[in-house]
PDBML (XML) file of the C-alpha atoms, coordinates in Angstrom:
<?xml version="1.0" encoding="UTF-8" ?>
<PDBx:datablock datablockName="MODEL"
   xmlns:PDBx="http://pdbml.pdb.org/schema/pdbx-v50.xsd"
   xmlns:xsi="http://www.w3.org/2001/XMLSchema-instance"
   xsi:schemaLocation="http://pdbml.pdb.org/schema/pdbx-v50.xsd pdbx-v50.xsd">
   <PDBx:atom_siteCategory>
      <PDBx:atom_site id="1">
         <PDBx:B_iso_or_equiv>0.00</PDBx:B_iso_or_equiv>
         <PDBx:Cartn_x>-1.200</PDBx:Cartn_x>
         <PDBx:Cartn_y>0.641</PDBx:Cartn_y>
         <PDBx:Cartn_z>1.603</PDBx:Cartn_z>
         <PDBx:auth_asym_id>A</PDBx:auth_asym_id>
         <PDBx:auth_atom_id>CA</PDBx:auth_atom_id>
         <PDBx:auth_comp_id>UNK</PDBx:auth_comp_id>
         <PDBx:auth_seq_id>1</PDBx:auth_seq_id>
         <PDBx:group_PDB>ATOM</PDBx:group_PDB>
         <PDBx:label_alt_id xsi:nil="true" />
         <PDBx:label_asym_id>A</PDBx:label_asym_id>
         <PDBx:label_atom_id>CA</PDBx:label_atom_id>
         <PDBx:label_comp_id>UNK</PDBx:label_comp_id>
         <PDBx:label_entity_id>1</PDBx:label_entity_id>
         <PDBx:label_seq_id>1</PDBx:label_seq_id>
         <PDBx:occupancy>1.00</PDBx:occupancy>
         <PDBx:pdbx_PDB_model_num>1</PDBx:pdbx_PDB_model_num>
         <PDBx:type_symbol>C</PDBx:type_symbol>
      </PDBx:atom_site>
      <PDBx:atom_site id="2">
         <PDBx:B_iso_or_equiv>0.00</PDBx:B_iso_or_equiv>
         <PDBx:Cartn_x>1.963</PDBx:Cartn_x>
         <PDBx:Cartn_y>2.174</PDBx:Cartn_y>
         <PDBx:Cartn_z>2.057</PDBx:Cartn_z>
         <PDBx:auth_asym_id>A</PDBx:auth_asym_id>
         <PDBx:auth_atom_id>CA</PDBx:auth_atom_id>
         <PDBx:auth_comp_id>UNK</PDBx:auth_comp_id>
         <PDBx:auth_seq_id>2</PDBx:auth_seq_id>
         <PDBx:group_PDB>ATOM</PDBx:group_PDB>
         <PDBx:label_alt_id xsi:nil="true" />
         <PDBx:label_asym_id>A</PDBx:label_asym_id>
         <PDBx:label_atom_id>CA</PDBx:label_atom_id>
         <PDBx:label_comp_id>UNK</PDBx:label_comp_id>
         <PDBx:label_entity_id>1</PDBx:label_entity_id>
         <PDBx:label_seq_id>2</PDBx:label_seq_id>
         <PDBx:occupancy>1.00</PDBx:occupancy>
         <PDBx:pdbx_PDB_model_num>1</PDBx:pdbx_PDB_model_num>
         <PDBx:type_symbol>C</PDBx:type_symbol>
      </PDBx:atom_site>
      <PDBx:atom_site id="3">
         <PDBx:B_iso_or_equiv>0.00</PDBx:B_iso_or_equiv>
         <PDBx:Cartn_x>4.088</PDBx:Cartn_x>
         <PDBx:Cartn_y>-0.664</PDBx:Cartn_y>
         <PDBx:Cartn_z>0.899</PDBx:Cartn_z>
         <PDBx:auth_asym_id>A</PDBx:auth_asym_id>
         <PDBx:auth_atom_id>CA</PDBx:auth_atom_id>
         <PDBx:auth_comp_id>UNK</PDBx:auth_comp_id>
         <PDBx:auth_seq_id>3</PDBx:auth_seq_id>
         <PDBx:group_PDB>ATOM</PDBx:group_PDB>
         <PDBx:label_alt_id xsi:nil="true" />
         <PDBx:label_asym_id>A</PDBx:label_asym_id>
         <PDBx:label_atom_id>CA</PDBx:label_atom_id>
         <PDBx:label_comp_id>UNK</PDBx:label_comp_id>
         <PDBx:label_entity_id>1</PDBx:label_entity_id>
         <PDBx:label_seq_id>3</PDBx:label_seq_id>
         <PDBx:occupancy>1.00</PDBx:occupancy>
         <PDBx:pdbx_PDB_model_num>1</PDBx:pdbx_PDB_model_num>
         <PDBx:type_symbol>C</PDBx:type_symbol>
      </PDBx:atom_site>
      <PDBx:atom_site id="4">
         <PDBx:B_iso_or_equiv>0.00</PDBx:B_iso_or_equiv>
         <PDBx:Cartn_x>1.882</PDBx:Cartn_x>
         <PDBx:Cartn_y>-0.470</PDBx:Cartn_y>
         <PDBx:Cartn_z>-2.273</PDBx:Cartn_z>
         <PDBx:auth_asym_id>A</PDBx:auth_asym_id>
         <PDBx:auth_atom_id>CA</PDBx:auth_atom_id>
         <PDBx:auth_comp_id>UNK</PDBx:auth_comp_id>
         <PDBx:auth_seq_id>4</PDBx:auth_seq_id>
         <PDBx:group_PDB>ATOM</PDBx:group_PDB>
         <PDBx:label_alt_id xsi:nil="true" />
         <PDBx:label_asym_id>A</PDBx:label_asym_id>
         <PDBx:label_atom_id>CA</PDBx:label_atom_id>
         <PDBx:label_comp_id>UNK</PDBx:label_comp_id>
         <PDBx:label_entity_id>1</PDBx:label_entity_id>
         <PDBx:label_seq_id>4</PDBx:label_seq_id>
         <PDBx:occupancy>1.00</PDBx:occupancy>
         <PDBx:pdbx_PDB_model_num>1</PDBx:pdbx_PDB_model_num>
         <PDBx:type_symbol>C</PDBx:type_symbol>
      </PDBx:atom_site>
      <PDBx:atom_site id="5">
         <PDBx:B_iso_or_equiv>0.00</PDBx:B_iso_or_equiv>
         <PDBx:Cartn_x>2.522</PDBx:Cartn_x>
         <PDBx:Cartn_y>3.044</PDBx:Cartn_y>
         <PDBx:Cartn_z>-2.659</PDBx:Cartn_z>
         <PDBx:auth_asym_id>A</PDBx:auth_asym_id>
         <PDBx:auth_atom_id>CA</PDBx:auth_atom_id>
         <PDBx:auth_comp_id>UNK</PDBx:auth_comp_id>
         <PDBx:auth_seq_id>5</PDBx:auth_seq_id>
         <PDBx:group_PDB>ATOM</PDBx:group_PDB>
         <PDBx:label_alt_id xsi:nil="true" />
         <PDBx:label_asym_id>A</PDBx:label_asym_id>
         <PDBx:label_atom_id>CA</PDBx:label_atom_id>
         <PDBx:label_comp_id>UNK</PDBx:label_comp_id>
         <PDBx:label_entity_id>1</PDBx:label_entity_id>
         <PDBx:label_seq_id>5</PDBx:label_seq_id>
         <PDBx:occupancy>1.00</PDBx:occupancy>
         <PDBx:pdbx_PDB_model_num>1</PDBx:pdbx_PDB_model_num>
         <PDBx:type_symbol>C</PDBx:type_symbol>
      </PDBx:atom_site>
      <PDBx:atom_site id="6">
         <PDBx:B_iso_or_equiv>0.00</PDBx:B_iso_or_equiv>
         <PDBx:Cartn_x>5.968</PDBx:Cartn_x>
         <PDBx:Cartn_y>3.099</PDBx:Cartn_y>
         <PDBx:Cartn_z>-1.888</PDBx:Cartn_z>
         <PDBx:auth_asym_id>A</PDBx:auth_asym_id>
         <PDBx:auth_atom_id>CA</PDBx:auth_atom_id>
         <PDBx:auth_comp_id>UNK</PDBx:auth_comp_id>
         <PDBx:auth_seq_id>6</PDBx:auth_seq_id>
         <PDBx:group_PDB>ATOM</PDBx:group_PDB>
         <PDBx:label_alt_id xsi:nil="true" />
         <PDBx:label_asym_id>A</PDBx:label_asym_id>
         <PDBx:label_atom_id>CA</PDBx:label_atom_id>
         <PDBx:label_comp_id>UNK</PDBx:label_comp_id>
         <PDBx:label_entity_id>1</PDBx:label_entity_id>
         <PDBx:label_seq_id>6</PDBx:label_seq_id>
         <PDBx:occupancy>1.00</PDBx:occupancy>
         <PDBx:pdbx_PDB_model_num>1</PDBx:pdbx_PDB_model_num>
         <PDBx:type_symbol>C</PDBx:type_symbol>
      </PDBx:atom_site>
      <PDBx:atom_site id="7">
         <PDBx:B_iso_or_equiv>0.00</PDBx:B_iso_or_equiv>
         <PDBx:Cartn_x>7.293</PDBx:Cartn_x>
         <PDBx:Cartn_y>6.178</PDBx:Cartn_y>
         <PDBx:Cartn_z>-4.041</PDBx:Cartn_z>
         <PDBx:auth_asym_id>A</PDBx:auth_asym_id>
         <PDBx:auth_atom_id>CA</PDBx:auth_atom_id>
         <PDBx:auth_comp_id>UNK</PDBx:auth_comp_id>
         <PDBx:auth_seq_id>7</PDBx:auth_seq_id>
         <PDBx:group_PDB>ATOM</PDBx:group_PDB>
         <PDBx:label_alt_id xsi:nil="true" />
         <PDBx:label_asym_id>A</PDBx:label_asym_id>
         <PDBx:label_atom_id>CA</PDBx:label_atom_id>
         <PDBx:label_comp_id>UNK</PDBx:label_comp_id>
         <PDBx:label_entity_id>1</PDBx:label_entity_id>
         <PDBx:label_seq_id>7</PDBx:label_seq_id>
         <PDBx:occupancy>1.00</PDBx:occupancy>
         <PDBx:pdbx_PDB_model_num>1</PDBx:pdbx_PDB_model_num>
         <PDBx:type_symbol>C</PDBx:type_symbol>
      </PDBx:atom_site>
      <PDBx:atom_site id="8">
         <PDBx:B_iso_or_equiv>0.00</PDBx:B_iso_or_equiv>
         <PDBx:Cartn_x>6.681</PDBx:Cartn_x>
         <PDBx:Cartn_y>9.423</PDBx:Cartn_y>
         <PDBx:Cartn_z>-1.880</PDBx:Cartn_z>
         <PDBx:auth_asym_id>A</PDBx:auth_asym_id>
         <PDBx:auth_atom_id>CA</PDBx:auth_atom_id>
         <PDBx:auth_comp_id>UNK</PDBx:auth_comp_id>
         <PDBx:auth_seq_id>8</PDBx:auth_seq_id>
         <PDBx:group_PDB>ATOM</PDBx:group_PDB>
         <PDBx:label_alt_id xsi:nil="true" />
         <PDBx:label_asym_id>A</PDBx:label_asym_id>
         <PDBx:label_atom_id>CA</PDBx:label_atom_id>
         <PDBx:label_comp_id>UNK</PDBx:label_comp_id>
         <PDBx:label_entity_id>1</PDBx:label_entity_id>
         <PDBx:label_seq_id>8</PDBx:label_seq_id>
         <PDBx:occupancy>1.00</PDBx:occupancy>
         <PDBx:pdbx_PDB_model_num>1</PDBx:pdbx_PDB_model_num>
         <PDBx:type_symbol>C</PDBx:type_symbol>
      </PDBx:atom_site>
      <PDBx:atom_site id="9">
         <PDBx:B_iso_or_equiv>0.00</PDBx:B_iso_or_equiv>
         <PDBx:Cartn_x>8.056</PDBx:Cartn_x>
         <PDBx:Cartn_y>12.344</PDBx:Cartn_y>
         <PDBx:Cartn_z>-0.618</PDBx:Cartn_z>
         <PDBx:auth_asym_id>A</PDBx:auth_asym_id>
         <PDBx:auth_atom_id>CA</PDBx:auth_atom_id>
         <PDBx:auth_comp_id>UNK</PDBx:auth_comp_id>
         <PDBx:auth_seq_id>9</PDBx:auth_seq_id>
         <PDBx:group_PDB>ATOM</PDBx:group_PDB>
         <PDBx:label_alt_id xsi:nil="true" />
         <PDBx:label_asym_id>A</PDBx:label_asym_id>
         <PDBx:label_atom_id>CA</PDBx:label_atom_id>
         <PDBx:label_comp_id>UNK</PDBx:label_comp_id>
         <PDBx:label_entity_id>1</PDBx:label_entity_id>
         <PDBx:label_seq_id>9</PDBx:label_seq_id>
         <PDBx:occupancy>1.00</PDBx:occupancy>
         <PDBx:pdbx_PDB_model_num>1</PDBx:pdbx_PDB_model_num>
         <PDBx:type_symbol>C</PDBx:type_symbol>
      </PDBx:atom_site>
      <PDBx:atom_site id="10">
         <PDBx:B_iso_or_equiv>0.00</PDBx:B_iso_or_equiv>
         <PDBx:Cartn_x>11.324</PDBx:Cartn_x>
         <PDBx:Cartn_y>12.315</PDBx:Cartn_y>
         <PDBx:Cartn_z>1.090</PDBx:Cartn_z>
         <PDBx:auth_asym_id>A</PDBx:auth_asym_id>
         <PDBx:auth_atom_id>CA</PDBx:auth_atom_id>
         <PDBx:auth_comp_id>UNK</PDBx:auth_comp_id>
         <PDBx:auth_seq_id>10</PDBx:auth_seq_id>
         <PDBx:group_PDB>ATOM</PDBx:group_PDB>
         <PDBx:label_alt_id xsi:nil="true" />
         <PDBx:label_asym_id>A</PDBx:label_asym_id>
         <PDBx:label_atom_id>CA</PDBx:label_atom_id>
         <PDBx:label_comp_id>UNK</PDBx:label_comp_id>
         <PDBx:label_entity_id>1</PDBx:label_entity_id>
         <PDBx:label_seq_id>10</PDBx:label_seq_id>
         <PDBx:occupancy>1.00</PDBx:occupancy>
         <PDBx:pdbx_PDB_model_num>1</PDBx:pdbx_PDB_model_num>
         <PDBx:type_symbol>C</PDBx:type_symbol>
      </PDBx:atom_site>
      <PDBx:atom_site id="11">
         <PDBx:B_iso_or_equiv>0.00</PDBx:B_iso_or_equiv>
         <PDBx:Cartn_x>11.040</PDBx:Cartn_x>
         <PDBx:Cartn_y>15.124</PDBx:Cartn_y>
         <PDBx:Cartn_z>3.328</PDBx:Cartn_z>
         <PDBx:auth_asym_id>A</PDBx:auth_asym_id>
         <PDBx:auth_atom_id>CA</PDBx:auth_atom_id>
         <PDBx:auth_comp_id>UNK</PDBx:auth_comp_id>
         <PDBx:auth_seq_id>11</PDBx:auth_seq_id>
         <PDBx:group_PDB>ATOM</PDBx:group_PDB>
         <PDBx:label_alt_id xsi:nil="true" />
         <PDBx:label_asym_id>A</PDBx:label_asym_id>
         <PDBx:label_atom_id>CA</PDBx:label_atom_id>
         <PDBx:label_comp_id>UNK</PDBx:label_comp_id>
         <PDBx:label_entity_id>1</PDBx:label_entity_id>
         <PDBx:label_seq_id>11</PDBx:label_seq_id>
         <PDBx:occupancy>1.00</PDBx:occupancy>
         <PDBx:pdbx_PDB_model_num>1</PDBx:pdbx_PDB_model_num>
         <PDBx:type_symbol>C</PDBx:type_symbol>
      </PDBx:atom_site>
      <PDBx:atom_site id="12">
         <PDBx:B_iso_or_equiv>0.00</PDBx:B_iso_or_equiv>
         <PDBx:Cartn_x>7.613</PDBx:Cartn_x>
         <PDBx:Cartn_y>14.203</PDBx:Cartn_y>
         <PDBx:Cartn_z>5.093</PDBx:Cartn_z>
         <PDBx:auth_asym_id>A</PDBx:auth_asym_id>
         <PDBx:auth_atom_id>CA</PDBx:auth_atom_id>
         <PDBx:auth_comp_id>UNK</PDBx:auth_comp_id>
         <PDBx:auth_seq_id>12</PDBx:auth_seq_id>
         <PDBx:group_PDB>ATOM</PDBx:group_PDB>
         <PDBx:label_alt_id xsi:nil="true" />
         <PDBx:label_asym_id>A</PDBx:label_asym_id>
         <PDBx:label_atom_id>CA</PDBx:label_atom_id>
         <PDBx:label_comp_id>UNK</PDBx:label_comp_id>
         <PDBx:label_entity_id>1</PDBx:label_entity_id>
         <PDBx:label_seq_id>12</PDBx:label_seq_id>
         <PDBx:occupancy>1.00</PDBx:occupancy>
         <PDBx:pdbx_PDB_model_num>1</PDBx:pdbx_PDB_model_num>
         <PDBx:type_symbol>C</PDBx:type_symbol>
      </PDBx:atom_site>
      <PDBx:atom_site id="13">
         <PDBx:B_iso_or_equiv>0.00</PDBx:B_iso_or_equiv>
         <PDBx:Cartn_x>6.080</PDBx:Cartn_x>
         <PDBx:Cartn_y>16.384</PDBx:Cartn_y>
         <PDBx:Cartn_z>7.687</PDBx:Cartn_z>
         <PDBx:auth_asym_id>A</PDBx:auth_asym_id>
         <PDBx:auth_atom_id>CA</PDBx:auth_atom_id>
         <PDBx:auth_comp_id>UNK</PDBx:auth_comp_id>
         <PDBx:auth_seq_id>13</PDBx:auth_seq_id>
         <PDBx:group_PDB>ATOM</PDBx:group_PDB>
         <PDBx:label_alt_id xsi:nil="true" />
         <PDBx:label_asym_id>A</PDBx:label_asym_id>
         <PDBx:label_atom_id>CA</PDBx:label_atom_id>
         <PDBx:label_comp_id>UNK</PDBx:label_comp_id>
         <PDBx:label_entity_id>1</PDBx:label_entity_id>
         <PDBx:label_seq_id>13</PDBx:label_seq_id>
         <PDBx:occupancy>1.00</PDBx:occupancy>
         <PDBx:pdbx_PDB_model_num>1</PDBx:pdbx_PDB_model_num>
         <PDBx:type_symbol>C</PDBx:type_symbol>
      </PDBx:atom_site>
      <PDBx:atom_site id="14">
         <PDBx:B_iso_or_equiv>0.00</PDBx:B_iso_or_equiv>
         <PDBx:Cartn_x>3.346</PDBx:Cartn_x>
         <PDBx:Cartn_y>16.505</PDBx:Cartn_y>
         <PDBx:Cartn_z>10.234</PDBx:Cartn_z>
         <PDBx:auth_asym_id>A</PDBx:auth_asym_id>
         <PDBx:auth_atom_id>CA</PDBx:auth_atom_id>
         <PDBx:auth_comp_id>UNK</PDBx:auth_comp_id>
         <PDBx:auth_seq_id>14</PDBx:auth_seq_id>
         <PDBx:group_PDB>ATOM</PDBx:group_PDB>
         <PDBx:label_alt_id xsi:nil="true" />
         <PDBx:label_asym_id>A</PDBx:label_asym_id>
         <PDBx:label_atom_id>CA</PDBx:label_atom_id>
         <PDBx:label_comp_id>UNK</PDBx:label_comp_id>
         <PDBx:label_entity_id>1</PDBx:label_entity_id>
         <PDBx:label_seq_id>14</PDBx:label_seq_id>
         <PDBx:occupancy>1.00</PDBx:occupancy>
         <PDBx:pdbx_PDB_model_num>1</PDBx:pdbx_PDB_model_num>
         <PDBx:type_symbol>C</PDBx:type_symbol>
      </PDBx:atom_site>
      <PDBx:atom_site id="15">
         <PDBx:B_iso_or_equiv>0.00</PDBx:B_iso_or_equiv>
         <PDBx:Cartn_x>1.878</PDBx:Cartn_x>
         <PDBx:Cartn_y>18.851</PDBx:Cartn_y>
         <PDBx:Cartn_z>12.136</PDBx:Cartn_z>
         <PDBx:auth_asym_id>A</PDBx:auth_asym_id>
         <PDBx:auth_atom_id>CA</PDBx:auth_atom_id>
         <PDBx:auth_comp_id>UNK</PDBx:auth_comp_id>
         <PDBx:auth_seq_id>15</PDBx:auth_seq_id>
         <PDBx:group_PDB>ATOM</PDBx:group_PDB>
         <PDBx:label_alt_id xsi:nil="true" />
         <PDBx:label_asym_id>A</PDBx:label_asym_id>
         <PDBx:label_atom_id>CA</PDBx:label_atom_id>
         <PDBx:label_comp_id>UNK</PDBx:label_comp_id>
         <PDBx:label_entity_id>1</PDBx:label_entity_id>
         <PDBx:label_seq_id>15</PDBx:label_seq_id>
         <PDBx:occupancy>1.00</PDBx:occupancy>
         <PDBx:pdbx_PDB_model_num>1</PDBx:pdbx_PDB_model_num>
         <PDBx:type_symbol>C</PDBx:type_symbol>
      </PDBx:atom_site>
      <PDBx:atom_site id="16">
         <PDBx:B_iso_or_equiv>0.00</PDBx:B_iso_or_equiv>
         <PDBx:Cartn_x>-0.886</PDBx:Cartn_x>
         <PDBx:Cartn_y>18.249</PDBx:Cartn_y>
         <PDBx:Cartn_z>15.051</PDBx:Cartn_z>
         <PDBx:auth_asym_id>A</PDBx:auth_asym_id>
         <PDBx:auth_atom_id>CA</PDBx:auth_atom_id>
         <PDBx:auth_comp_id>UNK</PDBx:auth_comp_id>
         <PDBx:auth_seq_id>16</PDBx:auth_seq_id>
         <PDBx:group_PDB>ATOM</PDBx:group_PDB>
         <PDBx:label_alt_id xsi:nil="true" />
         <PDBx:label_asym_id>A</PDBx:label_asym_id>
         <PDBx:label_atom_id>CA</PDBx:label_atom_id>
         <PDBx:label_comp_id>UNK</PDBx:label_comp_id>
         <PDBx:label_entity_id>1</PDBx:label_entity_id>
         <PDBx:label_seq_id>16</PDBx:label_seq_id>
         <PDBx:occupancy>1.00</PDBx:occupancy>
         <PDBx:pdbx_PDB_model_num>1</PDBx:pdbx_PDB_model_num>
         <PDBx:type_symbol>C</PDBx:type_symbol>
      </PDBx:atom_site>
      <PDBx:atom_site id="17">
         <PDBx:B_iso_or_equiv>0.00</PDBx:B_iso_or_equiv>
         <PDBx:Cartn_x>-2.482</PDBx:Cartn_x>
         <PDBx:Cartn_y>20.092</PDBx:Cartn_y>
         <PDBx:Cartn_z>17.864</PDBx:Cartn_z>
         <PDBx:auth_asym_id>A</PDBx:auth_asym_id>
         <PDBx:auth_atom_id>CA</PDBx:auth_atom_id>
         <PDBx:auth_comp_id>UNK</PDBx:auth_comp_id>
         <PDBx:auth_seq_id>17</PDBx:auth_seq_id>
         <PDBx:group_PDB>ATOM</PDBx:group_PDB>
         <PDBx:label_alt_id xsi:nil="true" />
         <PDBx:label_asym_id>A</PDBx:label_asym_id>
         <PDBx:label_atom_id>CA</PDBx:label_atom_id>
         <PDBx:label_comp_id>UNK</PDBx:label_comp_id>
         <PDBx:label_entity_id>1</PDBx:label_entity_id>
         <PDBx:label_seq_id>17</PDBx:label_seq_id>
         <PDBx:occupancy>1.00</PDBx:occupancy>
         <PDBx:pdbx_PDB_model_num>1</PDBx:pdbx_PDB_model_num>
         <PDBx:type_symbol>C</PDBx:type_symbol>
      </PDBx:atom_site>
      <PDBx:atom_site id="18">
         <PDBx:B_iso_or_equiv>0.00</PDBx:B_iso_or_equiv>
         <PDBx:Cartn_x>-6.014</PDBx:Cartn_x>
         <PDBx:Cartn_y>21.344</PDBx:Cartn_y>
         <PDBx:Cartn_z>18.942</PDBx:Cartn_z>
         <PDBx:auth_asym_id>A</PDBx:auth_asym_id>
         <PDBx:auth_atom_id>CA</PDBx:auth_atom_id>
         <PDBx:auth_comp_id>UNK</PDBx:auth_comp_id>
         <PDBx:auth_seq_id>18</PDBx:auth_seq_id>
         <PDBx:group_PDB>ATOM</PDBx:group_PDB>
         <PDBx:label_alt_id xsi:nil="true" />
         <PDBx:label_asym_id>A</PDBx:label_asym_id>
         <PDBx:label_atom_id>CA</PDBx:label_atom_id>
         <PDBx:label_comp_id>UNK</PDBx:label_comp_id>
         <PDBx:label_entity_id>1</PDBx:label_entity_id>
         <PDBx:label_seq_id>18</PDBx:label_seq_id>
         <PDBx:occupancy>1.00</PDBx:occupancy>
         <PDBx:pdbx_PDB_model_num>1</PDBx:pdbx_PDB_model_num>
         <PDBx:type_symbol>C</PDBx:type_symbol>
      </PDBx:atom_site>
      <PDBx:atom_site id="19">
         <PDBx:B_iso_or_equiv>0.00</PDBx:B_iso_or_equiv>
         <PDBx:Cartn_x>-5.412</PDBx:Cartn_x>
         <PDBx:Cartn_y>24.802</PDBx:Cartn_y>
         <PDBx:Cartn_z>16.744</PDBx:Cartn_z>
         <PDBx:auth_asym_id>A</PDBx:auth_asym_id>
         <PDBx:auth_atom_id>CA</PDBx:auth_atom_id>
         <PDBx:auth_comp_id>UNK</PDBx:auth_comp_id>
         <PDBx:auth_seq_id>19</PDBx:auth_seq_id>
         <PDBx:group_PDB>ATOM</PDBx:group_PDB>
         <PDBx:label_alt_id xsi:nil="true" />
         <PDBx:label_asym_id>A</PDBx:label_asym_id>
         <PDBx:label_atom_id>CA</PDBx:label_atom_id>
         <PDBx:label_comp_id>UNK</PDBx:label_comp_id>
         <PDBx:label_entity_id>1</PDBx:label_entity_id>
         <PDBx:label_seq_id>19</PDBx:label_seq_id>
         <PDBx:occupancy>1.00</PDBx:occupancy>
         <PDBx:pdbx_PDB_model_num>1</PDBx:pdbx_PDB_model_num>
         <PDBx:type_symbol>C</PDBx:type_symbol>
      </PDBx:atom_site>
      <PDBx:atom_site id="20">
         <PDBx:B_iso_or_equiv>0.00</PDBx:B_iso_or_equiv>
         <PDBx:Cartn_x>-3.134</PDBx:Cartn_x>
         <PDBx:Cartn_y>26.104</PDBx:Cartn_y>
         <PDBx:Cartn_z>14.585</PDBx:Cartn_z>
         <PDBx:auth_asym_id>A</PDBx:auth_asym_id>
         <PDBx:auth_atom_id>CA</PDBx:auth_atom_id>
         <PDBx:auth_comp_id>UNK</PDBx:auth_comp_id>
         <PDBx:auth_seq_id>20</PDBx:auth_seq_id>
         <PDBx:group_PDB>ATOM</PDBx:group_PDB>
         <PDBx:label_alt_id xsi:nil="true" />
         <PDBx:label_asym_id>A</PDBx:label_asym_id>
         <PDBx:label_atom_id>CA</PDBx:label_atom_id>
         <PDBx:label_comp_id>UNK</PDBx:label_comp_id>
         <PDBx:label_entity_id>1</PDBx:label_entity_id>
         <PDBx:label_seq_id>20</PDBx:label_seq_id>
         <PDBx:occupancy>1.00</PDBx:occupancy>
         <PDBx:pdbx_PDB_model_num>1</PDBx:pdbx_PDB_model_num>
         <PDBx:type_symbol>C</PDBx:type_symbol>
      </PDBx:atom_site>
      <PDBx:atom_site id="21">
         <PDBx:B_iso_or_equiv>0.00</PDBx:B_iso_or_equiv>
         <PDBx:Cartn_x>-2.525</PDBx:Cartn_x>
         <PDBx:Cartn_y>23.212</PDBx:Cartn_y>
         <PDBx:Cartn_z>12.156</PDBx:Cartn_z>
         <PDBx:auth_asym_id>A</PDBx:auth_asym_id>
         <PDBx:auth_atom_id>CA</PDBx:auth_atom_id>
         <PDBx:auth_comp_id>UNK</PDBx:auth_comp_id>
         <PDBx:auth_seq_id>21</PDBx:auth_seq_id>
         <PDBx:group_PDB>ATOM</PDBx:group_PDB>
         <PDBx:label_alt_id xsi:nil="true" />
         <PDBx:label_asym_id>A</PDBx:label_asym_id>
         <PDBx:label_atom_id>CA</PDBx:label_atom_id>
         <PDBx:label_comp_id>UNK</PDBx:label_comp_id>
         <PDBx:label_entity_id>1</PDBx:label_entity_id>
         <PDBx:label_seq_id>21</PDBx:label_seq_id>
         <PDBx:occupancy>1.00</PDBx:occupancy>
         <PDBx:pdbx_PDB_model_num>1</PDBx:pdbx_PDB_model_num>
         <PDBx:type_symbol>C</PDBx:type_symbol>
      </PDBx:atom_site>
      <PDBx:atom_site id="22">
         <PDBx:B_iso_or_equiv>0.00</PDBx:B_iso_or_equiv>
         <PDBx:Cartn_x>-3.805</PDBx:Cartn_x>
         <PDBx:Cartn_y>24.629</PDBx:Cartn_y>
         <PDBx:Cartn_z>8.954</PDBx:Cartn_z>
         <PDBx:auth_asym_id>A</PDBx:auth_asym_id>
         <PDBx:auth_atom_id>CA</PDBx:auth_atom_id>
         <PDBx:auth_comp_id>UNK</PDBx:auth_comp_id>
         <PDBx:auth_seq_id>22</PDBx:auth_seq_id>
         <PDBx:group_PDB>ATOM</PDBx:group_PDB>
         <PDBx:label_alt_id xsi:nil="true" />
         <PDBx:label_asym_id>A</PDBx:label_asym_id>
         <PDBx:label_atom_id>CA</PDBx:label_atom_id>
         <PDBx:label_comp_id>UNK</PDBx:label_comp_id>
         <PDBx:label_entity_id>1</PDBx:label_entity_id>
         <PDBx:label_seq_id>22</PDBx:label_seq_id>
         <PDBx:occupancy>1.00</PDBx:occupancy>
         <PDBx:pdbx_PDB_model_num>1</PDBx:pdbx_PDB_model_num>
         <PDBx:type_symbol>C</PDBx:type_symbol>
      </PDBx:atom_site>
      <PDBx:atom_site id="23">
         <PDBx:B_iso_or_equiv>0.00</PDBx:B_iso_or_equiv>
         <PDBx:Cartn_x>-1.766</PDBx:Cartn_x>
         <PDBx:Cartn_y>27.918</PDBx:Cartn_y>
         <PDBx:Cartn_z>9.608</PDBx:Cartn_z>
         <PDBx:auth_asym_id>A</PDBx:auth_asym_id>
         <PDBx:auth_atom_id>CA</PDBx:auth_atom_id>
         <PDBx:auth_comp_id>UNK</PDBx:auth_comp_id>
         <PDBx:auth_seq_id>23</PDBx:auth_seq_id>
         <PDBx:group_PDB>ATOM</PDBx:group_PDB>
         <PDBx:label_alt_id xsi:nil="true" />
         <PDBx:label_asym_id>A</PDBx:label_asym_id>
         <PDBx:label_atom_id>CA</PDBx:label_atom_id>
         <PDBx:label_comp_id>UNK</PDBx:label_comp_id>
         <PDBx:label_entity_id>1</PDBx:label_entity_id>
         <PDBx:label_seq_id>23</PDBx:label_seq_id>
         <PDBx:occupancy>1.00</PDBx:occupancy>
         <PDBx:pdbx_PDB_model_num>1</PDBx:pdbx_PDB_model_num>
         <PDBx:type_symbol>C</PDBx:type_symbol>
      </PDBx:atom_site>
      <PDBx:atom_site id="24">
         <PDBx:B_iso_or_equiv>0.00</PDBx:B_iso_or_equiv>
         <PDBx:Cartn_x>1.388</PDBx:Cartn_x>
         <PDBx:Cartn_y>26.034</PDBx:Cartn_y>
         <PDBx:Cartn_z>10.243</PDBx:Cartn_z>
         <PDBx:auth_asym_id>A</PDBx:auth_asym_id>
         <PDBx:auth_atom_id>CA</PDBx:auth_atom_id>
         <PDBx:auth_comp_id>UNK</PDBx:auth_comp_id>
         <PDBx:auth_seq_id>24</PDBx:auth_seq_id>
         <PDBx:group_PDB>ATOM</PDBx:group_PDB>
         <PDBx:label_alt_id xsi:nil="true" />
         <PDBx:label_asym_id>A</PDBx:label_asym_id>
         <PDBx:label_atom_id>CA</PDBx:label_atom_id>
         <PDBx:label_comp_id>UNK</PDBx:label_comp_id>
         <PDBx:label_entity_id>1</PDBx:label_entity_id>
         <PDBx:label_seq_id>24</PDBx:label_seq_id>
         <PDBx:occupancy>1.00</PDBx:occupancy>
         <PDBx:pdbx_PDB_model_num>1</PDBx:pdbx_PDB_model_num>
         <PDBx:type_symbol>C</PDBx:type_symbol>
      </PDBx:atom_site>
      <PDBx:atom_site id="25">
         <PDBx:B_iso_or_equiv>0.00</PDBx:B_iso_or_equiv>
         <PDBx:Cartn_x>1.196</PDBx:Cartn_x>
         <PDBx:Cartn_y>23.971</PDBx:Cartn_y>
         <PDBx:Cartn_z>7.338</PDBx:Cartn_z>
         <PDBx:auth_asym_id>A</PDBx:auth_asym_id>
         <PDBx:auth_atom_id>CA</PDBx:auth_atom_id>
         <PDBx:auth_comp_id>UNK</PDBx:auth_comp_id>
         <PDBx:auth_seq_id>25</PDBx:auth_seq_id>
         <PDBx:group_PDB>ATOM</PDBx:group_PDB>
         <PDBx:label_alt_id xsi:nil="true" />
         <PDBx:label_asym_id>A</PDBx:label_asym_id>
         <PDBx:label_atom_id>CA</PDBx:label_atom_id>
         <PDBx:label_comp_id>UNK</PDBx:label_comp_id>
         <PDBx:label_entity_id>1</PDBx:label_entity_id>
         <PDBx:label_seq_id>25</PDBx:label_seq_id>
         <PDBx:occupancy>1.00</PDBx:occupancy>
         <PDBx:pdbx_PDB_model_num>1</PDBx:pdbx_PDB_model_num>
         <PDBx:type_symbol>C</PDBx:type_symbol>
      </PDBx:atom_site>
   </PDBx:atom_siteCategory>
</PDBx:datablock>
């Protein structure tokens, strides 16, 4: 999918945990 898709973002980021990921982001 993401070979197909290849034009994106170039700064990506990701943010995980149990809480607080919505607030971060």
């Amino acid at each position: 999918s993401y070979s197909i898709y290849k034009k994106r973002p170039k700064n990506l980021i990701a943010v995980t945990g149990t809480n607080g990921k919505s607030s971060v982001a």
